[in-house]
C-alpha atoms as a PDB file:
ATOM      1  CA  UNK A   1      -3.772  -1.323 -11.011  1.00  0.00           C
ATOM      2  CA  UNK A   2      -3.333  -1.418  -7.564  1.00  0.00           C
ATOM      3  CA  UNK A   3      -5.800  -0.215  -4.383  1.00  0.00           C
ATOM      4  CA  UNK A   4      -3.799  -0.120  -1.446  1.00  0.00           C
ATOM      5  CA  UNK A   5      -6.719   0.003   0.961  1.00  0.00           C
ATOM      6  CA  UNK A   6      -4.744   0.252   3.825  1.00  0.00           C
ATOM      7  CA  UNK A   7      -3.488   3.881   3.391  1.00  0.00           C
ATOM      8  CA  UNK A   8      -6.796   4.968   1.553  1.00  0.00           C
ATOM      9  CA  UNK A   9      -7.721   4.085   5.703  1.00  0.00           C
ATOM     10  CA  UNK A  10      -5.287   6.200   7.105  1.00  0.00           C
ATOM     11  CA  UNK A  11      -4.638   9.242   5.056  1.00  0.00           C
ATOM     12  CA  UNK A  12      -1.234  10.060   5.375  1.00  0.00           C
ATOM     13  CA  UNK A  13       1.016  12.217   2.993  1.00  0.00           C
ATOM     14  CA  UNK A  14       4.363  12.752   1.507  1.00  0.00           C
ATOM     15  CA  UNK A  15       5.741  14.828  -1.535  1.00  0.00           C
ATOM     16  CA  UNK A  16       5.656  13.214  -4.827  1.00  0.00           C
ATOM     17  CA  UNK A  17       7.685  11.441  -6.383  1.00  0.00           C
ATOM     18  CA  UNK A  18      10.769  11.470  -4.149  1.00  0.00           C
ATOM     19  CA  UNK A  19       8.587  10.631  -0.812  1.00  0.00           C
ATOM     20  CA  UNK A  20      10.063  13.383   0.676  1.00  0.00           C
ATOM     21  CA  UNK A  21       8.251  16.043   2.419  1.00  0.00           C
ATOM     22  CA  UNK A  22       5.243  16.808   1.882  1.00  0.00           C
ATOM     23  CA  UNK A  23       6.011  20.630   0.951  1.00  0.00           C
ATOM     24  CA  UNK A  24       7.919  19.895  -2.298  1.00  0.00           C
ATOM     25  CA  UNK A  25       6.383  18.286  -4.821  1.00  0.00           C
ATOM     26  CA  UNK A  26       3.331  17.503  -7.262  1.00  0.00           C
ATOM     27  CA  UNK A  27       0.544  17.373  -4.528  1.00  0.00           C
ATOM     28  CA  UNK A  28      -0.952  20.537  -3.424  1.00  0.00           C
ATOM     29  CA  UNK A  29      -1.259  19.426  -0.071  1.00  0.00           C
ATOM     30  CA  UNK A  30      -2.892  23.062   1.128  1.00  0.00           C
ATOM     31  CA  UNK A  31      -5.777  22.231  -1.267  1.00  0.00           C
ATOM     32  CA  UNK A  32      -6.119  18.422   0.270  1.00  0.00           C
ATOM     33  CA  UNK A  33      -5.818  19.508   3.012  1.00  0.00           C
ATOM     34  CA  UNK A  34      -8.533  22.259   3.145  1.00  0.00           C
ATOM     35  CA  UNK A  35     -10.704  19.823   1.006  1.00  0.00           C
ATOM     36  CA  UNK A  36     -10.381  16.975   3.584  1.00  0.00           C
ATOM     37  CA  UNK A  37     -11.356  20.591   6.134  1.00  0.00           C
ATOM     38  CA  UNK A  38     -14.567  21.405   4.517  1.00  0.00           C
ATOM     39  CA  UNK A  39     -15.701  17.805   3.832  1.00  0.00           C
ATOM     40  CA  UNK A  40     -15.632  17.286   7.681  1.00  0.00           C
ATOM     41  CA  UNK A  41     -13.019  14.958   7.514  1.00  0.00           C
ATOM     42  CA  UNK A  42     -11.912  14.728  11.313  1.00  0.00           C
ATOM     43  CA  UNK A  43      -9.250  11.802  11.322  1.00  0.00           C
ATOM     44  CA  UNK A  44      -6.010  12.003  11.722  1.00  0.00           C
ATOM     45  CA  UNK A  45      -3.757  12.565   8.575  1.00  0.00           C
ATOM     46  CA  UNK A  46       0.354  11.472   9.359  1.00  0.00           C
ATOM     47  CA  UNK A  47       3.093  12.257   7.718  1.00  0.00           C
ATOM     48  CA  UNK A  48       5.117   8.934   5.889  1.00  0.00           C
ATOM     49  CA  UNK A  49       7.879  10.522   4.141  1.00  0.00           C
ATOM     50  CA  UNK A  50      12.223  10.279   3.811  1.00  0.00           C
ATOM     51  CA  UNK A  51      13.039  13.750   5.136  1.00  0.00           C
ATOM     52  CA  UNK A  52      15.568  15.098   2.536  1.00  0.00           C
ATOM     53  CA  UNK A  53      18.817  15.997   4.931  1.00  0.00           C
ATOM     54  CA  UNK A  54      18.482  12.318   6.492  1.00  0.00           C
ATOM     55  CA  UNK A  55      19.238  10.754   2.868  1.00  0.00           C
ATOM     56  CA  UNK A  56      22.582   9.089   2.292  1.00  0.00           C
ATOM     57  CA  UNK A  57      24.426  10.926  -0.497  1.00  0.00           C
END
């Protein structure tokens, strides 16, 4: 198991698994989202993700 503590910190989101955007994927990132909304979460949240038409084919 591994805690990666530094982007538990900094909230930031991509799709899963390919690290693409956030979008596509297995996270619902309009429920996290909303969530991290009515929690009162008022950080930032970034974006760390391989955008799909950059990729080398």
């Amino acid at each position: 198991m591994q805690m990666d503590f530094y982007h538990c910190q900094i909230i930031q989101i991509a799709g899963v698994p390919g690290r693409n955007e956030p979008d596509v994927g297995e996270v619902n990132y309009r429920y996290v989202l909303a969530l991290l909304d009515e929690l009162g979460y008022d950080g930032w949240v970034g974006c760390e993700y391989r955008p799909v038409r950059w990729q080398c084919r």
